[in-house]
C-alpha atoms as a PDB file:
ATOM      1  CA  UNK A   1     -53.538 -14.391  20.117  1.00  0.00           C
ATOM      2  CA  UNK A   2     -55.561 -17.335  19.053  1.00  0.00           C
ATOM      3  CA  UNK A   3     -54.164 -19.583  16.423  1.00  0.00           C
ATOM      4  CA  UNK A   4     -55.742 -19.927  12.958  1.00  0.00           C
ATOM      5  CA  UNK A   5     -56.824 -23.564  12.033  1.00  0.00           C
ATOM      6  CA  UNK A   6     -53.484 -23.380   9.146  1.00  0.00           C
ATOM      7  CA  UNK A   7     -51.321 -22.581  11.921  1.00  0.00           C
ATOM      8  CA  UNK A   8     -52.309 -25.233  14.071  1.00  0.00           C
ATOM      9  CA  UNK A   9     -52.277 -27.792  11.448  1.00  0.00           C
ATOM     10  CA  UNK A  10     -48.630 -26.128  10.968  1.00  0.00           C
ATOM     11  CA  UNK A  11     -47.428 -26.559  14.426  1.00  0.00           C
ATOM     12  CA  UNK A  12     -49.029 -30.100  15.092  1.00  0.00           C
ATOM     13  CA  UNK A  13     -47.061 -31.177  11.544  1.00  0.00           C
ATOM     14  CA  UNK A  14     -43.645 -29.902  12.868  1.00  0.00           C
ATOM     15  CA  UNK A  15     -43.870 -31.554  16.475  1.00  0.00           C
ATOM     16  CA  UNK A  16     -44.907 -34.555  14.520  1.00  0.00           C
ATOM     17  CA  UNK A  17     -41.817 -34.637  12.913  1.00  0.00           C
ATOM     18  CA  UNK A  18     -39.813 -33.174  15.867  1.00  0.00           C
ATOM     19  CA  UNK A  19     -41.055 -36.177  17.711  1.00  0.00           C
ATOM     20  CA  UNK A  20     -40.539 -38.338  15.154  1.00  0.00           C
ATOM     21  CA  UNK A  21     -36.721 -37.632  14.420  1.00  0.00           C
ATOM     22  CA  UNK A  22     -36.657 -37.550  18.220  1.00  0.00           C
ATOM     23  CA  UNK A  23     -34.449 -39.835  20.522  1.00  0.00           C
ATOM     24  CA  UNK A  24     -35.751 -38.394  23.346  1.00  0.00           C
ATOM     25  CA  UNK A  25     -38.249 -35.904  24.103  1.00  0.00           C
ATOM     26  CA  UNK A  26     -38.330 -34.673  27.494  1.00  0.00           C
ATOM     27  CA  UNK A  27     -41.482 -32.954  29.143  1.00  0.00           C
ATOM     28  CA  UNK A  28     -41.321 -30.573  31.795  1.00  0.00           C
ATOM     29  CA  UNK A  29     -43.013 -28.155  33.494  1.00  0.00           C
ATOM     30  CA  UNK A  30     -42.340 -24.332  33.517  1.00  0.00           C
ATOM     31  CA  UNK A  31     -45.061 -22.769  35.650  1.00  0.00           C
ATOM     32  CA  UNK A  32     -43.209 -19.399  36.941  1.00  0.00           C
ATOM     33  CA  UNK A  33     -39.988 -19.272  34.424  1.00  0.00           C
ATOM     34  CA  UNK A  34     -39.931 -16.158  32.989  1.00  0.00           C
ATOM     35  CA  UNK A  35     -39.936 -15.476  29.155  1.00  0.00           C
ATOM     36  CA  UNK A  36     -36.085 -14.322  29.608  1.00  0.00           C
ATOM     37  CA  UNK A  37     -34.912 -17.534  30.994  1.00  0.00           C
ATOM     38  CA  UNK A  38     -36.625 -19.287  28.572  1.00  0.00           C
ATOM     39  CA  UNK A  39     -35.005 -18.409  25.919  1.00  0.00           C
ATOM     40  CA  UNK A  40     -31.128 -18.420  27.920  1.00  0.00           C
ATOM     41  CA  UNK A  41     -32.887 -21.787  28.048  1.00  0.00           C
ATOM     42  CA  UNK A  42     -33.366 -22.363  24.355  1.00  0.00           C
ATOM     43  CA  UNK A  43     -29.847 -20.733  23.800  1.00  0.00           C
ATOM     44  CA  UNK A  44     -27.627 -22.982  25.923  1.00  0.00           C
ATOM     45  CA  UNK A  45     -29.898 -25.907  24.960  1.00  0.00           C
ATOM     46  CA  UNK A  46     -29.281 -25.442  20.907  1.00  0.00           C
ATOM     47  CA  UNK A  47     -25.597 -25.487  22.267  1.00  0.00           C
ATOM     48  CA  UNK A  48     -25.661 -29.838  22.087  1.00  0.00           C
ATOM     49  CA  UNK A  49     -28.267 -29.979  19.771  1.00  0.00           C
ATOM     50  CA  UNK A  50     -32.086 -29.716  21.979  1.00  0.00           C
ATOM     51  CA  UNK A  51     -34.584 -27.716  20.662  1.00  0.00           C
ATOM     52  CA  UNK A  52     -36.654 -26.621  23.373  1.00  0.00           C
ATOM     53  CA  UNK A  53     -40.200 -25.380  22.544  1.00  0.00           C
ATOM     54  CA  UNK A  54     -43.757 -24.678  24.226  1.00  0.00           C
ATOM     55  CA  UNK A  55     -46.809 -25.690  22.519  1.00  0.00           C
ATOM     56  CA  UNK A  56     -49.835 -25.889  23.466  1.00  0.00           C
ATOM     57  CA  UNK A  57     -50.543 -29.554  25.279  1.00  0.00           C
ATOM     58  CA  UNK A  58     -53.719 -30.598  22.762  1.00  0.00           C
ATOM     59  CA  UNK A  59     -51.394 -30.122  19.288  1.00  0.00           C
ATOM     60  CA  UNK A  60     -48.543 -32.236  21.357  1.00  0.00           C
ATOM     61  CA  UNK A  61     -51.042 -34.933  21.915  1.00  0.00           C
ATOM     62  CA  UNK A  62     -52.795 -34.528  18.238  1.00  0.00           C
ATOM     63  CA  UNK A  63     -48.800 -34.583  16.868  1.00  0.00           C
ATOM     64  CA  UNK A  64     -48.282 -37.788  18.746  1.00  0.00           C
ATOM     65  CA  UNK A  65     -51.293 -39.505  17.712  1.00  0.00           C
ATOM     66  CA  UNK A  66     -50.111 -38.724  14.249  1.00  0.00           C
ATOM     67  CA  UNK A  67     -47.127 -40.007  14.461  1.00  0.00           C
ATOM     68  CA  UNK A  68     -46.963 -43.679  13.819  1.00  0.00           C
ATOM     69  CA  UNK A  69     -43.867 -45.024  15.933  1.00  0.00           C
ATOM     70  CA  UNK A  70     -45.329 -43.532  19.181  1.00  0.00           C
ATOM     71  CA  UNK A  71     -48.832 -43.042  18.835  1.00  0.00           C
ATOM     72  CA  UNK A  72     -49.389 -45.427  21.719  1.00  0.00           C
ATOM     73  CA  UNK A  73     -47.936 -43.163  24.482  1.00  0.00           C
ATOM     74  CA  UNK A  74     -49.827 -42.595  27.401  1.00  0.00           C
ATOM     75  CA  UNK A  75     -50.353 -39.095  27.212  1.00  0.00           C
ATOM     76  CA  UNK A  76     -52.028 -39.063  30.683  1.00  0.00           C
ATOM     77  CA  UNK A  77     -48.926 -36.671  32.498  1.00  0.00           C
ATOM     78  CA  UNK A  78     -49.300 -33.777  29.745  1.00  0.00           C
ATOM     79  CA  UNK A  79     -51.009 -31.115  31.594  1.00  0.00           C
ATOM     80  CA  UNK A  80     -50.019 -27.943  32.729  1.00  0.00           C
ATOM     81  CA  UNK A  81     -48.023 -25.345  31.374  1.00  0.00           C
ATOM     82  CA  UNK A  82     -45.358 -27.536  29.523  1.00  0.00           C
ATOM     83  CA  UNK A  83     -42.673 -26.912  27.739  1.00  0.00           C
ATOM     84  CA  UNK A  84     -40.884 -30.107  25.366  1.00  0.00           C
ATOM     85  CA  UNK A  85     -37.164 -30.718  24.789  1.00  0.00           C
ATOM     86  CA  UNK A  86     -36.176 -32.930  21.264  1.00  0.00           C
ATOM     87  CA  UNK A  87     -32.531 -33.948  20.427  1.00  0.00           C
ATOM     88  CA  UNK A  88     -32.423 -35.922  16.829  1.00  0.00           C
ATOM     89  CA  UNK A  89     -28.641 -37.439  17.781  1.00  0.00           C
ATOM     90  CA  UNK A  90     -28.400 -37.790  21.472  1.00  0.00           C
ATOM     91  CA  UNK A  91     -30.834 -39.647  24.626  1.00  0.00           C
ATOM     92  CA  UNK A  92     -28.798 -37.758  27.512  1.00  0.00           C
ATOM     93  CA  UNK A  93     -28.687 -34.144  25.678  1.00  0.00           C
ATOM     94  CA  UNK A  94     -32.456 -32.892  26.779  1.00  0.00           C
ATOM     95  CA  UNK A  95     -32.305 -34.093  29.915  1.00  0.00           C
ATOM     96  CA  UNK A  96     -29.006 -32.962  31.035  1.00  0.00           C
ATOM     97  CA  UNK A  97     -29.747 -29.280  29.587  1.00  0.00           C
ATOM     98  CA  UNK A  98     -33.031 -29.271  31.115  1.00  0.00           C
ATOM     99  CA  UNK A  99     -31.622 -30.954  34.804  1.00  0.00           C
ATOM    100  CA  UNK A 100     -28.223 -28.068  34.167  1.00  0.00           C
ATOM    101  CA  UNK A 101     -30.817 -25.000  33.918  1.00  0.00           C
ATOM    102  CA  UNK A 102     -33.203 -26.530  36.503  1.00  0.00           C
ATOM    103  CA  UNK A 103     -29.859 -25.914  38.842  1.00  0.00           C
ATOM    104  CA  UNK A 104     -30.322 -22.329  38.758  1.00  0.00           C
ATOM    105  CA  UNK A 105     -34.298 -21.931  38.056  1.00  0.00           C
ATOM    106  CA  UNK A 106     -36.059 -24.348  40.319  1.00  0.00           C
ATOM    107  CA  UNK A 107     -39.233 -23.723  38.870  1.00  0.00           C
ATOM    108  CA  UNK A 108     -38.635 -25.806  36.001  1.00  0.00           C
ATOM    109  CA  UNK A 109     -39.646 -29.729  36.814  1.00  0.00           C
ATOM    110  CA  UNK A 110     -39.630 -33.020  35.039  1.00  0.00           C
ATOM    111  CA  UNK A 111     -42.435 -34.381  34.307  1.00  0.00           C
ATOM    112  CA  UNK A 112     -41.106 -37.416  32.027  1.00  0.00           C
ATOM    113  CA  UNK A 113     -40.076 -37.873  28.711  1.00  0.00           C
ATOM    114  CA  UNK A 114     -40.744 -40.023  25.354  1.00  0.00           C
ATOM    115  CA  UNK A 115     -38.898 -42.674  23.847  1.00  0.00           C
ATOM    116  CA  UNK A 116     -37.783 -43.125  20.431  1.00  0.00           C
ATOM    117  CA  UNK A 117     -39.562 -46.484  20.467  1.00  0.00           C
ATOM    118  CA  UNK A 118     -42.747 -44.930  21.984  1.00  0.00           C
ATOM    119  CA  UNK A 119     -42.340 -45.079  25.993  1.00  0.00           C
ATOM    120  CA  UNK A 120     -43.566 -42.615  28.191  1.00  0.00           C
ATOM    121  CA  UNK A 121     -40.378 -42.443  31.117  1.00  0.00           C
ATOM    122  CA  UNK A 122     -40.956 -41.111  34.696  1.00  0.00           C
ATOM    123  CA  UNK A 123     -39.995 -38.275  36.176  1.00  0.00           C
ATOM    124  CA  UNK A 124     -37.467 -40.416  38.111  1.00  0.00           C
ATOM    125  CA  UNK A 125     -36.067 -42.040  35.334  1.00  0.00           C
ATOM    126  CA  UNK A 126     -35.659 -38.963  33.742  1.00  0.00           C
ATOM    127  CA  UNK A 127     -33.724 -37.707  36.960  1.00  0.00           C
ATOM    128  CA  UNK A 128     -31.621 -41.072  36.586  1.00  0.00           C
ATOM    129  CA  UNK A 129     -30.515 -40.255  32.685  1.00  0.00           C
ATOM    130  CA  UNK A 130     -29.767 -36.115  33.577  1.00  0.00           C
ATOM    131  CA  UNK A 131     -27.645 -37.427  35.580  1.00  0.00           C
ATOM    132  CA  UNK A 132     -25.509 -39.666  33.465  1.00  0.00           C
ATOM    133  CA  UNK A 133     -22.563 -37.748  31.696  1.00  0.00           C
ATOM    134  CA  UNK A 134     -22.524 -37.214  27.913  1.00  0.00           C
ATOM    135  CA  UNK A 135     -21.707 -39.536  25.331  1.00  0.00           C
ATOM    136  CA  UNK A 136     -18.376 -37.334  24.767  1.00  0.00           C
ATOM    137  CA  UNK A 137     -17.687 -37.353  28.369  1.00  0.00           C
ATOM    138  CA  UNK A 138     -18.195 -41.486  28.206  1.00  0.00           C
ATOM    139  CA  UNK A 139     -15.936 -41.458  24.998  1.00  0.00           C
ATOM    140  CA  UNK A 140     -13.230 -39.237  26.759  1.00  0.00           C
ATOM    141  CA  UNK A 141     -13.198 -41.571  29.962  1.00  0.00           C
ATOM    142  CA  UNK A 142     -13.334 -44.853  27.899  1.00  0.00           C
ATOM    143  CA  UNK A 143     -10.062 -43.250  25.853  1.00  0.00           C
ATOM    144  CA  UNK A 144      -8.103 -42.235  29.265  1.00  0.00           C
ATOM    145  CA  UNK A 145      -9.150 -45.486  30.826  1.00  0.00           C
ATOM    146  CA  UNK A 146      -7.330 -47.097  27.496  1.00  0.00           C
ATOM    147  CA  UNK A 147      -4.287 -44.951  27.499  1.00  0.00           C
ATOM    148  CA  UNK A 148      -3.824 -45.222  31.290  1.00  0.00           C
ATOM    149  CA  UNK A 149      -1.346 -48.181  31.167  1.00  0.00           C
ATOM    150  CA  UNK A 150       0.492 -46.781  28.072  1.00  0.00           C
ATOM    151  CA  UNK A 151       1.098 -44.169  29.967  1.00  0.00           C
ATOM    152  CA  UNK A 152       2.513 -45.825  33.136  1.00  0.00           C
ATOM    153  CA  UNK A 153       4.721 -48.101  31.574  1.00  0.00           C
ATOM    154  CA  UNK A 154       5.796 -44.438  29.009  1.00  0.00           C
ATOM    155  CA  UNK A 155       6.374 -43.092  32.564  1.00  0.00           C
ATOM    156  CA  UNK A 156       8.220 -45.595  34.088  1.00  0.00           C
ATOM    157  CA  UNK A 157      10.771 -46.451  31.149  1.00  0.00           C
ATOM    158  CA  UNK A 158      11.620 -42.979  30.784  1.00  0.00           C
ATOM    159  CA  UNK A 159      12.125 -42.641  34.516  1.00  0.00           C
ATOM    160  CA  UNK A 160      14.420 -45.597  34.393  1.00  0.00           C
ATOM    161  CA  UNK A 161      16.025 -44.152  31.226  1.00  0.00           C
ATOM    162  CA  UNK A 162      16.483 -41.001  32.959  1.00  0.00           C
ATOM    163  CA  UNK A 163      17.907 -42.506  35.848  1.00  0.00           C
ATOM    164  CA  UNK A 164      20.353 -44.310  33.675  1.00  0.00           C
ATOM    165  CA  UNK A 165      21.630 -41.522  31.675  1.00  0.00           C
ATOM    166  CA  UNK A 166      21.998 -39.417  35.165  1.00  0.00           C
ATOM    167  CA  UNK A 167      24.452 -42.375  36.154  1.00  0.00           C
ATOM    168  CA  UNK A 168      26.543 -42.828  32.713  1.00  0.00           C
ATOM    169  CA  UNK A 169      26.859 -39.061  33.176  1.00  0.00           C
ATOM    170  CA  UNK A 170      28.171 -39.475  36.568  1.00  0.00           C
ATOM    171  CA  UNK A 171      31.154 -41.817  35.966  1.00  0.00           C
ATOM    172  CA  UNK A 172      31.929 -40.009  32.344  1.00  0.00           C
ATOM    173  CA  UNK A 173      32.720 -37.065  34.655  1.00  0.00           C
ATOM    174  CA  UNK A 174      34.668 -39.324  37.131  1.00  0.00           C
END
């Protein structure tokens, strides 16, 4: 069904704004996904906050020419049947949902993504950020790597202590 001049207008005005809230926007390419997987796609993507939608390649490149912050973004790569993948609060988060369900459906394929700042990334780089863990996982490591010596000296006075009490309990009974 085509779309009506409105609803074009419509859809270019909310990936302008997508875009624009946008961190990172990855682009890939979905030739052969089925509609099902698609939307287990959408699903576990709205999980860590990625909206994943298809549009139409022209009203991408009309929304990014309206949009001031990027509107120099080399829109060469967008052709194909693409699908686009905004997160609002985290870089990693498209990627990593995108390179997670490419695991199991190796149809879908980077084919780069756009910065906040207006930078059109490779397919590589793109690889290279999937790949890094999430900013909770970074948090939880960071955390663990603070509390490790805590918890070896916690460890190794209470062994001592332990070791201590076993031996005051040993000549109380002698």
């Amino acid at each position: 069904m085509a779309l009506t001049k409105v609803k074009k207008d419509s859809v270019v005005a909310e990936v302008a704004e997508l875009l624009a809230n946008s961190k990172m926007t990855v682009v890939a390419q979905y030739q052969g996904t089925t509609v099902k997987a698609i939307q287990a796609l959408r699903r576990d993507a709205k999980a860590n906050g990625t909206k994943v939608s298809v549009v139409k390649n022209r009203l991408v490149i009309k929304a990014i020419e309206s949009t001031e912050s990027i509107k120099d973004v080399d829109t060469s790569a967008l052709k194909g049947q693409l699908l686009y993948a905004f997160n609002a609060t985290d870089e990693v988060a498209p990627a990593a949902a995108l390179a997670t369900f490419a695991k199991t459906n190796p149809s879908i394929q980077f084919v780069g993504a756009i910065t906040a700042d207006g930078k059109f990334m490779s397919v590589d780089e793109v690889k290279a950020l999937a790949a890094l863990p999430s900013k909770t996982q970074l948090i939880a490591g960071i955390i663990n790597t603070l509390q490790s010596p805590v918890n070896g000296v916690m460890s190794g006075l209470k062994g001592n202590l332990h070791g201590l009490l076993d031996a005051i309990a040993t000549k109380a009974t002698v």
